[in-house]
C-alpha atoms as a PDB file:
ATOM      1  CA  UNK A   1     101.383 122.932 116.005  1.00  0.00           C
ATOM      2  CA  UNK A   2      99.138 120.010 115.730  1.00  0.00           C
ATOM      3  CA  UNK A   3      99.851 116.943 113.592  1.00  0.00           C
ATOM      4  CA  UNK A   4      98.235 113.752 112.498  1.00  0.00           C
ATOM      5  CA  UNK A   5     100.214 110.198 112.816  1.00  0.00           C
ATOM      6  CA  UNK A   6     100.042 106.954 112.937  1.00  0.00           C
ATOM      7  CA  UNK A   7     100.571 104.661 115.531  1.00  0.00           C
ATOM      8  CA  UNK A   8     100.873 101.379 114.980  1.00  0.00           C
ATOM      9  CA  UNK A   9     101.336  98.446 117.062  1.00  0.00           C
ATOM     10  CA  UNK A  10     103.856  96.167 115.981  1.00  0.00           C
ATOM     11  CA  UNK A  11     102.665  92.599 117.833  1.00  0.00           C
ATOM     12  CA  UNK A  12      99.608  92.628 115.885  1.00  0.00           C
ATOM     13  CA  UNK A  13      99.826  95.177 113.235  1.00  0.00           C
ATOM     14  CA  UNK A  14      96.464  97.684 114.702  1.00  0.00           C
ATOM     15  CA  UNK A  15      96.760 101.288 114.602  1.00  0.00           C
ATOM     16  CA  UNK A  16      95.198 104.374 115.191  1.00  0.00           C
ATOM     17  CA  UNK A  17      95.417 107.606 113.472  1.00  0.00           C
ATOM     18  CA  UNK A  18      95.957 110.721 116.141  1.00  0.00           C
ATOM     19  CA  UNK A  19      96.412 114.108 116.294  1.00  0.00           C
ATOM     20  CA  UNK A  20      97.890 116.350 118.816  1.00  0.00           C
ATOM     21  CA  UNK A  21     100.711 118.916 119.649  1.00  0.00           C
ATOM     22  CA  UNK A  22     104.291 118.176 118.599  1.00  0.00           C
ATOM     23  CA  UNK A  23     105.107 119.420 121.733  1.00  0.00           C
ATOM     24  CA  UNK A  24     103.672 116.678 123.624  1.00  0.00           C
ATOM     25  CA  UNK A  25     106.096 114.239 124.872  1.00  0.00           C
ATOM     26  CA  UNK A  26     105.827 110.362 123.308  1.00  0.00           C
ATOM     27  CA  UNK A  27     105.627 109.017 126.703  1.00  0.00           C
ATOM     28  CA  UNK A  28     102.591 111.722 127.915  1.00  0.00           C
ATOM     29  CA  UNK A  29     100.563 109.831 124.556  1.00  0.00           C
ATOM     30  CA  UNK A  30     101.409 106.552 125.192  1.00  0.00           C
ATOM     31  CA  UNK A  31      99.998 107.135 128.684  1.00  0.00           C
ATOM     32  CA  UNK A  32      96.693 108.128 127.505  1.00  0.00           C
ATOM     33  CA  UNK A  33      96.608 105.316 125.336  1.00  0.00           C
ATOM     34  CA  UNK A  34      97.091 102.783 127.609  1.00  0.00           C
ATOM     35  CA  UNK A  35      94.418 104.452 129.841  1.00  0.00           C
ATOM     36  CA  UNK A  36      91.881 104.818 127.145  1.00  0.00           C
ATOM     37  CA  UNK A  37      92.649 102.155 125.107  1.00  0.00           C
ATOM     38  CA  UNK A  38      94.420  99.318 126.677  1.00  0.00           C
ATOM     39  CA  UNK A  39      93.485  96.604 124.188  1.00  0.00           C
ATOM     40  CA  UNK A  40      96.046  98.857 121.974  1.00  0.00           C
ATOM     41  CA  UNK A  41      99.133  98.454 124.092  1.00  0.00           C
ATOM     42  CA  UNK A  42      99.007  94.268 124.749  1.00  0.00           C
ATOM     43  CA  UNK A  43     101.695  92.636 124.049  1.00  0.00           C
ATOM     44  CA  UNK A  44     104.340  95.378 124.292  1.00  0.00           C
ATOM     45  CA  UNK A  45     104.657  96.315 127.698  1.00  0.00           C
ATOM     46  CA  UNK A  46     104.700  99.575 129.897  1.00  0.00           C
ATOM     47  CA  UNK A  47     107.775 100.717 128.399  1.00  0.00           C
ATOM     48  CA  UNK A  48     108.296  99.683 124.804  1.00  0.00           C
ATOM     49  CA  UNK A  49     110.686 100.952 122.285  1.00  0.00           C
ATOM     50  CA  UNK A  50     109.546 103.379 119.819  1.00  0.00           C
ATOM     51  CA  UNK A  51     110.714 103.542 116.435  1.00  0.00           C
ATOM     52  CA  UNK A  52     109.889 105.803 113.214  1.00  0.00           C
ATOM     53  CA  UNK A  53     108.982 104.132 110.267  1.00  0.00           C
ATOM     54  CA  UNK A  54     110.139 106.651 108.111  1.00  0.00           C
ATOM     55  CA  UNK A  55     113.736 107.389 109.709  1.00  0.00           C
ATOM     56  CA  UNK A  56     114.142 103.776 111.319  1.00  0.00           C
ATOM     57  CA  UNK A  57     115.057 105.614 113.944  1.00  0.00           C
ATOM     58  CA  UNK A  58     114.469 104.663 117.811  1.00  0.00           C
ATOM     59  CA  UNK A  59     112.611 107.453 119.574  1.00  0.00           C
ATOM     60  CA  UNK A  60     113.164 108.878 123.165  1.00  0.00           C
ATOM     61  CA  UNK A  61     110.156 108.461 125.161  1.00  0.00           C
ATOM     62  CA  UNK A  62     110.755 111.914 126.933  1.00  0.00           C
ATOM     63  CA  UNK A  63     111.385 113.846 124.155  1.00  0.00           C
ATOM     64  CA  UNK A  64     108.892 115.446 122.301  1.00  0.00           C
ATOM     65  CA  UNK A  65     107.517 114.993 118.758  1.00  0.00           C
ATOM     66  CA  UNK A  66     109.401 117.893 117.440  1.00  0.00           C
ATOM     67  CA  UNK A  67     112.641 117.132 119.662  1.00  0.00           C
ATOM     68  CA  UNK A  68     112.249 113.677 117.765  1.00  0.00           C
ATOM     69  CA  UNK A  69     111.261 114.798 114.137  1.00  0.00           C
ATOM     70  CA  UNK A  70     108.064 113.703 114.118  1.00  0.00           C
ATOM     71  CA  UNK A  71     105.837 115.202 111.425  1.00  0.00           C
ATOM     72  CA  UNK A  72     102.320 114.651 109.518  1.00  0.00           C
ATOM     73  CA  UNK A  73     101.636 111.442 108.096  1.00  0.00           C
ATOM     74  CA  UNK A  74     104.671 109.885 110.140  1.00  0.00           C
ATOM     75  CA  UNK A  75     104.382 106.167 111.555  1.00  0.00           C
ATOM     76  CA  UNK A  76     105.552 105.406 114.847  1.00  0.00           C
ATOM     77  CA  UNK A  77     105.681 102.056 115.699  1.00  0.00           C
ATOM     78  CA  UNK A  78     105.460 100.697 119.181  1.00  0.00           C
ATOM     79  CA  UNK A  79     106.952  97.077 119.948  1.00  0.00           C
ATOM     80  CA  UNK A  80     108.363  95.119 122.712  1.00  0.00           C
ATOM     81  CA  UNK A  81     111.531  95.969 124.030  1.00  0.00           C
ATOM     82  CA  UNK A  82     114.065  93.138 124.236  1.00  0.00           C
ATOM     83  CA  UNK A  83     114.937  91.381 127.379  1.00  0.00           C
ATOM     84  CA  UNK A  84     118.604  93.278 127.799  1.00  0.00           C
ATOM     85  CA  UNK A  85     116.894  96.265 126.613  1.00  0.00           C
ATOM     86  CA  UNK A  86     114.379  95.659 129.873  1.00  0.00           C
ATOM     87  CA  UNK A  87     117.265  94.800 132.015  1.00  0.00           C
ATOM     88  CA  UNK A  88     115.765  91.433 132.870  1.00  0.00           C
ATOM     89  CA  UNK A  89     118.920  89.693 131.385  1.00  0.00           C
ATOM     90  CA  UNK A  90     118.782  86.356 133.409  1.00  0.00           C
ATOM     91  CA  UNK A  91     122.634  86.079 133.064  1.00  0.00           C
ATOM     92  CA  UNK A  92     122.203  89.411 135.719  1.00  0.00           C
ATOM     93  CA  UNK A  93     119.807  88.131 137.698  1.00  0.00           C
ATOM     94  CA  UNK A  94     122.025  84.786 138.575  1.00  0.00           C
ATOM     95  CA  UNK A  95     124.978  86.891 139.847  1.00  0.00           C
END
């Protein structure tokens, strides 16, 4: 089934309304994005965390918009991940 959300970046607060199939894996959009729009995805990396606005809730990048709950009119928002979250900790990288 098709739906239309938002996603939004969080850095600097641009989004874009889409549509597509809730069956599509997160990760297979955010590929096209950064392909077709790559302005879009500065500042947050290859692999940032993805959160619902609505739930708050962190989203699977695998999973698909209806694994993940995803519906019309939904926000996802797109940030940075943190350094830990990254595994870049420096504390690691000393060891």
């Amino acid at each position: 089934m098709k739906i239309t959300i938002t996603i939004k970046n969080e850095q600097d607060g641009k989004s874009y309304d889409v549509s597509l199939d809730n069956r599509q894996k997160i990760a297979t959009t955010l590929k096209v994005m950064s392909e077709n729009l790559p302005e879009f995805m500065d500042g947050i990396g290859s692999n940032p965390a993805v959160q619902s606005e609505r739930t708050s809730r962190h989203l699977n990048l695998e999973a698909t918009y209806e694994e993940s709950h995803i519906y019309t009119g939904d926000i996802v928002v797109l940030s940075q991940r943190d350094k830990e979250e990254r595994g870049t900790n420096e504390d690691e990288k000393k060891e």
